[in-house]
PDB file of N, CA and C in Angstrom:
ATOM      1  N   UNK A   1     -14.975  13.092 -12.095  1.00  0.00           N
ATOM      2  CA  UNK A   1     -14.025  12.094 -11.650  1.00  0.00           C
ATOM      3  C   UNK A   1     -14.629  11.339 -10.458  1.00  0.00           C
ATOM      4  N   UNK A   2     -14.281  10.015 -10.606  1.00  0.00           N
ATOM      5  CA  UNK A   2     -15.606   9.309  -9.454  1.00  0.00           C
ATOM      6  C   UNK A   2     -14.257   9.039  -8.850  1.00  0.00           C
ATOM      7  N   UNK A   3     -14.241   9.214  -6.745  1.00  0.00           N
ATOM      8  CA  UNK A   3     -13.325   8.703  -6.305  1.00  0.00           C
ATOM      9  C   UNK A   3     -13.563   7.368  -5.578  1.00  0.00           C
ATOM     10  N   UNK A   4     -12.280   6.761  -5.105  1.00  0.00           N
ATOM     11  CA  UNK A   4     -12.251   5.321  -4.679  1.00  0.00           C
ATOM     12  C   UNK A   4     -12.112   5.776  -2.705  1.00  0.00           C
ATOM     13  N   UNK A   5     -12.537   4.578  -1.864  1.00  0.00           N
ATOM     14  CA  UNK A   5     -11.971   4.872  -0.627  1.00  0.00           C
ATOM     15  C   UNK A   5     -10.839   3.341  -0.198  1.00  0.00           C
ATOM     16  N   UNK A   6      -9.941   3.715   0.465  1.00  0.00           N
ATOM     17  CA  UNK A   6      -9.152   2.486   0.343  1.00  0.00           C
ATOM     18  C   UNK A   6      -8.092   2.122   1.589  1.00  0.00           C
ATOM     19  N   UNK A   7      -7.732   1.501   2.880  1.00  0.00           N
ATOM     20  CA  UNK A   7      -7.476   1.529   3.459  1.00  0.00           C
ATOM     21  C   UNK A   7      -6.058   1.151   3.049  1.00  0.00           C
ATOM     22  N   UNK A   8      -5.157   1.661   3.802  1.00  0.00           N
ATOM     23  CA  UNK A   8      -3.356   1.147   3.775  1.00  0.00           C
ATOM     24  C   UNK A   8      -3.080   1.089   4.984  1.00  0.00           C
ATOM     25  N   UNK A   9      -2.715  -0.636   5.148  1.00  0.00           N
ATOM     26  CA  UNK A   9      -1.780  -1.028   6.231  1.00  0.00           C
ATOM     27  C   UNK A   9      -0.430  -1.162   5.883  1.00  0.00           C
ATOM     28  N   UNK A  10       0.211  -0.563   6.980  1.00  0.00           N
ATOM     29  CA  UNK A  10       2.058  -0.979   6.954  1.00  0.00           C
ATOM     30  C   UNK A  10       2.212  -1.430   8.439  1.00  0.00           C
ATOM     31  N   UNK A  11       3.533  -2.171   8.037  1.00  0.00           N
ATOM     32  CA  UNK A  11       3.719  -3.005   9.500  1.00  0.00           C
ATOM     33  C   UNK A  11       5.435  -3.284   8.952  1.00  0.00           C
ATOM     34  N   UNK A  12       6.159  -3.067   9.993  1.00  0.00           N
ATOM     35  CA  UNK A  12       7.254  -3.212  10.746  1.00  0.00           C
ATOM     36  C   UNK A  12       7.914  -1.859  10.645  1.00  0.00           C
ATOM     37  N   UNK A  13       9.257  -1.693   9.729  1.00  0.00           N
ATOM     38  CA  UNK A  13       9.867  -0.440   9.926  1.00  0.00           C
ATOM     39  C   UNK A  13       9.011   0.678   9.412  1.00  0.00           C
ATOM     40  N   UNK A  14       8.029  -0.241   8.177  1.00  0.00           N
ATOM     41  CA  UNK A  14       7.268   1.593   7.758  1.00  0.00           C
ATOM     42  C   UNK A  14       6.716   1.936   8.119  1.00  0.00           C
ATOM     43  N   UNK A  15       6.078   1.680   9.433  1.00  0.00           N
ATOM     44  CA  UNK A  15       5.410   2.139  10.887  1.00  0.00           C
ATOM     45  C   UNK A  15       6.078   3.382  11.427  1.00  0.00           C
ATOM     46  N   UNK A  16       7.415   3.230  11.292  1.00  0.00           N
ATOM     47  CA  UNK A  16       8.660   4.260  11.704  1.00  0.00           C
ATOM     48  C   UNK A  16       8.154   5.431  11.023  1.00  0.00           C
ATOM     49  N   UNK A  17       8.250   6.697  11.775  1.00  0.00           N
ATOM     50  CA  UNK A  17       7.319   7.563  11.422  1.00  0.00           C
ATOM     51  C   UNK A  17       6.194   7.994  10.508  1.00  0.00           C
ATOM     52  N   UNK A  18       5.803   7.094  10.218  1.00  0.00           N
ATOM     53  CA  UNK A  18       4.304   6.813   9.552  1.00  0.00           C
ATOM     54  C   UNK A  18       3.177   6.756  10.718  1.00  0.00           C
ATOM     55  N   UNK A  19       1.992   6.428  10.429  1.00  0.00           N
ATOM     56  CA  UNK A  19       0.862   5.624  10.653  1.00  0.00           C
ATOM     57  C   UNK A  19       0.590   4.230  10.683  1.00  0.00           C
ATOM     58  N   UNK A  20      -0.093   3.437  10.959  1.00  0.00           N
ATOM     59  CA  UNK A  20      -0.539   1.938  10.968  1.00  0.00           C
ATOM     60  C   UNK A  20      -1.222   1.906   9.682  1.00  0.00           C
ATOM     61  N   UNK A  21      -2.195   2.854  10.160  1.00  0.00           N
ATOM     62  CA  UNK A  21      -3.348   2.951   8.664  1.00  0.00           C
ATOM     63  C   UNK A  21      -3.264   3.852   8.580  1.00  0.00           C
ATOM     64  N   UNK A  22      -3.969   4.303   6.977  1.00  0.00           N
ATOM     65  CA  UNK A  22      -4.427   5.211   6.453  1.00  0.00           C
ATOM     66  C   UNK A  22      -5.426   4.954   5.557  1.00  0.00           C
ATOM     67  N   UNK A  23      -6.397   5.745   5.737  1.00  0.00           N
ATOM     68  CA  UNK A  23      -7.660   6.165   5.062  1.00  0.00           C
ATOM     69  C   UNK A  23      -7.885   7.067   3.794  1.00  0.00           C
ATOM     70  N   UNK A  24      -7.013   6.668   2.017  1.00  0.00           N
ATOM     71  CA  UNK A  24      -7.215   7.890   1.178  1.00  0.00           C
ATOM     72  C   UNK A  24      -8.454   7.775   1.038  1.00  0.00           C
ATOM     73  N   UNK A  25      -8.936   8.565   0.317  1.00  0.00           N
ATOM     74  CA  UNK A  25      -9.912   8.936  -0.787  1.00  0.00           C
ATOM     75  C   UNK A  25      -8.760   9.150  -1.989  1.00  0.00           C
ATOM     76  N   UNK A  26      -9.081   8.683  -2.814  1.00  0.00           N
ATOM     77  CA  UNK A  26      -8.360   8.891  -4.042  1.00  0.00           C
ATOM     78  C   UNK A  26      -8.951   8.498  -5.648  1.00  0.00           C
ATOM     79  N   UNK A  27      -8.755   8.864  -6.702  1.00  0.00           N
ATOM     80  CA  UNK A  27      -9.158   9.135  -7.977  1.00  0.00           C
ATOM     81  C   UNK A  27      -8.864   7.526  -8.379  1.00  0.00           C
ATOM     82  N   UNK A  28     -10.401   7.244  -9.228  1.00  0.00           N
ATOM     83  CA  UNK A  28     -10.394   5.721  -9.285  1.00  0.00           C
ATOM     84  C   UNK A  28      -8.921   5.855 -10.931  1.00  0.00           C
ATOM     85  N   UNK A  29      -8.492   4.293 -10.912  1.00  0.00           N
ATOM     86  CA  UNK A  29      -7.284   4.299 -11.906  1.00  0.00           C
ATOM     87  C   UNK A  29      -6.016   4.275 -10.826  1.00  0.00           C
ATOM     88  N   UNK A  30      -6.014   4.289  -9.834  1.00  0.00           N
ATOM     89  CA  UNK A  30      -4.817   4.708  -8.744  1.00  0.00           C
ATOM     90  C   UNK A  30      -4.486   3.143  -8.743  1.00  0.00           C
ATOM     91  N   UNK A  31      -3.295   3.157  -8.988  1.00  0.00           N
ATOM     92  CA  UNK A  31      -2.879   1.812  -8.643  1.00  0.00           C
ATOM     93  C   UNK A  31      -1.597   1.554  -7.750  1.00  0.00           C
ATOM     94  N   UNK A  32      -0.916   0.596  -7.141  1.00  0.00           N
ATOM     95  CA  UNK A  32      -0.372   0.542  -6.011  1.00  0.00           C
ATOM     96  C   UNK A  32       0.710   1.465  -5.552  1.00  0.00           C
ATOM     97  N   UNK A  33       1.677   1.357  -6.851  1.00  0.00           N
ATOM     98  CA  UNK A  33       2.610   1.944  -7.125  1.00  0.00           C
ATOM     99  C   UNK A  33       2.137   3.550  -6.936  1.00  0.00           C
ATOM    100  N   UNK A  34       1.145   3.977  -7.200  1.00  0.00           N
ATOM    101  CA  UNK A  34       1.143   5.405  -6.681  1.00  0.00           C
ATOM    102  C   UNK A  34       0.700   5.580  -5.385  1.00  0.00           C
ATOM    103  N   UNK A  35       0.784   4.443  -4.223  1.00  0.00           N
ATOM    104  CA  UNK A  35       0.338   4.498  -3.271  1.00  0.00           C
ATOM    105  C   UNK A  35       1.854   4.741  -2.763  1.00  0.00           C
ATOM    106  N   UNK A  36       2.935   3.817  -3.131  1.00  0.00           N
ATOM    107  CA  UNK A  36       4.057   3.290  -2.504  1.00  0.00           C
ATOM    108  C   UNK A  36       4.633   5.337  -2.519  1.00  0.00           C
ATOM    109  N   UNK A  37       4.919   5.603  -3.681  1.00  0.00           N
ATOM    110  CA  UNK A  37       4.785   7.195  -4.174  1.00  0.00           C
ATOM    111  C   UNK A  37       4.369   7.872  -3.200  1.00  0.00           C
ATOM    112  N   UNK A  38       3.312   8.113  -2.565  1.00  0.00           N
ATOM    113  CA  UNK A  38       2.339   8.549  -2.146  1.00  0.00           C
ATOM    114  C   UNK A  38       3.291   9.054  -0.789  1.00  0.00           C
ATOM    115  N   UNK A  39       3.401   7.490  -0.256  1.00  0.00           N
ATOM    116  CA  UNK A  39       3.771   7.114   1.203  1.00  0.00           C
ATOM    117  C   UNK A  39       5.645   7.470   1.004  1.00  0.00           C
ATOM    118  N   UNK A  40       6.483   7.858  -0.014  1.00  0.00           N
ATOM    119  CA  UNK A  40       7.622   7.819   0.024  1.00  0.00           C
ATOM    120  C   UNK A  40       8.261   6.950   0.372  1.00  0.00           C
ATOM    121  N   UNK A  41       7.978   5.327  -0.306  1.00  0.00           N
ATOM    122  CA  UNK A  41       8.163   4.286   0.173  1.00  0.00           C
ATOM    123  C   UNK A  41       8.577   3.771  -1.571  1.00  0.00           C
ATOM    124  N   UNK A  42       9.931   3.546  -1.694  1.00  0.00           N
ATOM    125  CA  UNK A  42      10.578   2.672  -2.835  1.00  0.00           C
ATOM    126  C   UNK A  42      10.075   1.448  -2.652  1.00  0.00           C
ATOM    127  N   UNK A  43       9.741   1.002  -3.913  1.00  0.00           N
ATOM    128  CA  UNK A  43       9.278   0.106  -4.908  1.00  0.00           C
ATOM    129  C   UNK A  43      10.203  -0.912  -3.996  1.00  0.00           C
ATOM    130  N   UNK A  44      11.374  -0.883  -4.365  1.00  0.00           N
ATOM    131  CA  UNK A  44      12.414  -1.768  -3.795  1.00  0.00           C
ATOM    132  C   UNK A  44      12.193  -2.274  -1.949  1.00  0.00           C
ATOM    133  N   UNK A  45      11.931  -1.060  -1.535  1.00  0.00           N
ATOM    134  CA  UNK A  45      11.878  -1.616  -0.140  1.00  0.00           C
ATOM    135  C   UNK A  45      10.481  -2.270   0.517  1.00  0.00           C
ATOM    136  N   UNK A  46       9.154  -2.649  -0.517  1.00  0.00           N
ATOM    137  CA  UNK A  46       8.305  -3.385  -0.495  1.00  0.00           C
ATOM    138  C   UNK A  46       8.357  -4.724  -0.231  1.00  0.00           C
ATOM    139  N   UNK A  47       8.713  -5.886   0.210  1.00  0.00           N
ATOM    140  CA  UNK A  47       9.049  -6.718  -0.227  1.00  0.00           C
ATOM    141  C   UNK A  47       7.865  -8.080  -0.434  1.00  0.00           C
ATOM    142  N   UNK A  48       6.960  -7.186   0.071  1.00  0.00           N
ATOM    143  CA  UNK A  48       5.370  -8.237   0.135  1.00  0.00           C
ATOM    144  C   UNK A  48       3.999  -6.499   0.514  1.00  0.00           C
ATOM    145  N   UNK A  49       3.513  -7.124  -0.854  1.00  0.00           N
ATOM    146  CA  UNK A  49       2.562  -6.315  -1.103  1.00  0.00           C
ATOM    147  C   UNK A  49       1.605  -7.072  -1.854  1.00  0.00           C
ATOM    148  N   UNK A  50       0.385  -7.007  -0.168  1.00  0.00           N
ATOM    149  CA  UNK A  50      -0.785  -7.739  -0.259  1.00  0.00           C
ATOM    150  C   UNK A  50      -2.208  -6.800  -0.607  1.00  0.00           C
ATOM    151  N   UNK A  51      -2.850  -7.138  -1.948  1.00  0.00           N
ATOM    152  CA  UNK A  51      -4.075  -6.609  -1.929  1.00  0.00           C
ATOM    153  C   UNK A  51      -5.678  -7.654  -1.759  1.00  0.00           C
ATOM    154  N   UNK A  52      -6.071  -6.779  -0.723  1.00  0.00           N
ATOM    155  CA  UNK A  52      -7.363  -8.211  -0.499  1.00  0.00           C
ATOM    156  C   UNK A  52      -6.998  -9.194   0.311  1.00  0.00           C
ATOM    157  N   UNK A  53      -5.490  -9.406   0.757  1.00  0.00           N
ATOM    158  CA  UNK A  53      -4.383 -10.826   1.023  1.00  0.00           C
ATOM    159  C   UNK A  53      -3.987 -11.400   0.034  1.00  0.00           C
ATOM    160  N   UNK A  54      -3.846 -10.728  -1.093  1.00  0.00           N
ATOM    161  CA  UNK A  54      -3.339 -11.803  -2.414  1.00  0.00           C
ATOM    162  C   UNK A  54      -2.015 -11.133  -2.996  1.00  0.00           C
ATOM    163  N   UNK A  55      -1.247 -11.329  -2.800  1.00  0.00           N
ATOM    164  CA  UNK A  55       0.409 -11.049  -3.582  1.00  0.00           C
ATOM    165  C   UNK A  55      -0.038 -10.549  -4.619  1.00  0.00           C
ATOM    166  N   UNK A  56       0.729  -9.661  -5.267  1.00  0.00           N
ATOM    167  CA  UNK A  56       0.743  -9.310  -6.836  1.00  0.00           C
ATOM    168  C   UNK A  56       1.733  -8.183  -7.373  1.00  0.00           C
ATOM    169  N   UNK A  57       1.562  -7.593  -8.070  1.00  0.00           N
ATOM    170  CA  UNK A  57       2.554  -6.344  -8.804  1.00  0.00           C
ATOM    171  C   UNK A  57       1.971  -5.238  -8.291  1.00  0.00           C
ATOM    172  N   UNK A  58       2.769  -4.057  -8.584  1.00  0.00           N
ATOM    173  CA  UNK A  58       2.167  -2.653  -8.203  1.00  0.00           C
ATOM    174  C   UNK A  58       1.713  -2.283  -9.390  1.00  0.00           C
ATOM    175  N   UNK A  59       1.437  -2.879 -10.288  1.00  0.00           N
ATOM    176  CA  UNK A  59       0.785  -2.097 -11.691  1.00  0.00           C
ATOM    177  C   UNK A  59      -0.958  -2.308 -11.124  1.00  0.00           C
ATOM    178  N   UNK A  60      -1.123  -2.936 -10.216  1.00  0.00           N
ATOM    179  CA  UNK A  60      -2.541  -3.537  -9.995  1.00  0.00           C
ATOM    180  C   UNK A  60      -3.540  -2.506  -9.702  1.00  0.00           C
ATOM    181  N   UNK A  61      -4.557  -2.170  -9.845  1.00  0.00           N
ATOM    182  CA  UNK A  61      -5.786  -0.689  -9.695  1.00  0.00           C
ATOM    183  C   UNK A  61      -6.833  -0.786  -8.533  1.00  0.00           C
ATOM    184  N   UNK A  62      -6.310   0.177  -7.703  1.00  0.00           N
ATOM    185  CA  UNK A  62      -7.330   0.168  -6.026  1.00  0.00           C
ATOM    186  C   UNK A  62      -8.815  -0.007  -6.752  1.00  0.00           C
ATOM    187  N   UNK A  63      -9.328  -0.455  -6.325  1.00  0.00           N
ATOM    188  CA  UNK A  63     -10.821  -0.427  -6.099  1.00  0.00           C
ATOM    189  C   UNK A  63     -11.430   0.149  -4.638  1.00  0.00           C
ATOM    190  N   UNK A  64     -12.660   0.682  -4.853  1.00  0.00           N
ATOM    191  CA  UNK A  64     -13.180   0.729  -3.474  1.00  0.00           C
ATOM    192  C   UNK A  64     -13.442  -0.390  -2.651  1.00  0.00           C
ATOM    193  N   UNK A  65     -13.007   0.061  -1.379  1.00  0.00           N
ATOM    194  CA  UNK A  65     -13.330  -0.599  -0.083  1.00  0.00           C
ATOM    195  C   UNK A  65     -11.637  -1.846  -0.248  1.00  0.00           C
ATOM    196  N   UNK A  66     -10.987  -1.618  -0.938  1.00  0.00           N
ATOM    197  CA  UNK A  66     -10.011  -2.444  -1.153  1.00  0.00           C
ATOM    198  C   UNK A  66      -9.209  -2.183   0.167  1.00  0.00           C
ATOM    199  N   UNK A  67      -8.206  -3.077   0.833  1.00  0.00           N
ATOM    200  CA  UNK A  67      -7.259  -2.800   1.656  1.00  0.00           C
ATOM    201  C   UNK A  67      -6.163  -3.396   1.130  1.00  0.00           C
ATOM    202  N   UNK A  68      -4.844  -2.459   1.348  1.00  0.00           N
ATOM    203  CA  UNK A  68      -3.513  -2.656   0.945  1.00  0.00           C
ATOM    204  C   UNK A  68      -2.428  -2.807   1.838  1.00  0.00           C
ATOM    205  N   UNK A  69      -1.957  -3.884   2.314  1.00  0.00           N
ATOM    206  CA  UNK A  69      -0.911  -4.209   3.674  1.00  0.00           C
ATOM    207  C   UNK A  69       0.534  -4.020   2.624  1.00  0.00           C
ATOM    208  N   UNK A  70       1.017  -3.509   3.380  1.00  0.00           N
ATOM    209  CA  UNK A  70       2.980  -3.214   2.702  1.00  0.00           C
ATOM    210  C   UNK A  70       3.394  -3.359   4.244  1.00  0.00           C
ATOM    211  N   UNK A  71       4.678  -4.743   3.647  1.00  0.00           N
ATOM    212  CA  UNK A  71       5.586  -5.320   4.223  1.00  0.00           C
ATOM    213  C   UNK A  71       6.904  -4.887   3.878  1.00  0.00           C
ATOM    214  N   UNK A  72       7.934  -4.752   4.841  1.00  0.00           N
ATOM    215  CA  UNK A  72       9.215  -4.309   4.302  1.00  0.00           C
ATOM    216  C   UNK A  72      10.093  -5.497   4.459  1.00  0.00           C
ATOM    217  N   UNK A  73      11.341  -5.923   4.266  1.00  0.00           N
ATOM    218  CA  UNK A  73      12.260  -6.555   3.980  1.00  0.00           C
ATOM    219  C   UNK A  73      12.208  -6.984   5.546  1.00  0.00           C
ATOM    220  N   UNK A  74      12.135  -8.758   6.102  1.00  0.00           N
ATOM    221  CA  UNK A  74      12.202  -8.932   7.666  1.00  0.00           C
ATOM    222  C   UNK A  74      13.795  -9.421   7.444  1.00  0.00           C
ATOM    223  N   UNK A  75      13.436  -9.147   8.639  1.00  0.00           N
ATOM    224  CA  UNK A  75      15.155  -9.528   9.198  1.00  0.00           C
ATOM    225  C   UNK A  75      15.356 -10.447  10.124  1.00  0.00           C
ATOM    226  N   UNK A  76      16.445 -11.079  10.103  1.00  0.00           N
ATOM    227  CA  UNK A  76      16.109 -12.131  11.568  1.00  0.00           C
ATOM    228  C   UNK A  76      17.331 -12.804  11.470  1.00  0.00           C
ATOM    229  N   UNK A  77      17.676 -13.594  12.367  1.00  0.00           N
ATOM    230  CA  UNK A  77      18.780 -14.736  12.545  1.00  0.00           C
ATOM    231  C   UNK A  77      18.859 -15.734  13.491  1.00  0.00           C
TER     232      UNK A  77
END
């Protein structure tokens, strides 16, 4: 099994007892959605999920050296 290395940024509430980053190693085929999994972070409460900086779905497949920013729902008034 060849693995991938892949950085994850979160920023605003999923900072809240989390990390900033994280550093997996993980089994290449891993795609976002088992990151969100990973982190105990619903699909739903994603609301911008950037790979590379490019928007897309969580069906999408880490590559190495890839970085993954997850945004949660902003708030404001």
């Amino acid at each position: 099994m060849h693995l991938i290395n892949v950085e994850i940024r979160l920023f605003a509430t999923f900072r809240e007892d989390r990390e900033k980053k994280y550093f997996f190693e993980l089994p290449e085929k891993t795609n976002i959605l088992d990151i969100l999994n990973k982190l105990n972070i619903d699909r739903e409460e994603a609301s911008l999920i950037l790979l590379n900086g490019i928007d897309g779905d969580v069906d999408r497949e880490l590559k190495n050296g890839d970085v993954l920013s997850l945004f949660p729902p902003v708030g404001g008034g």
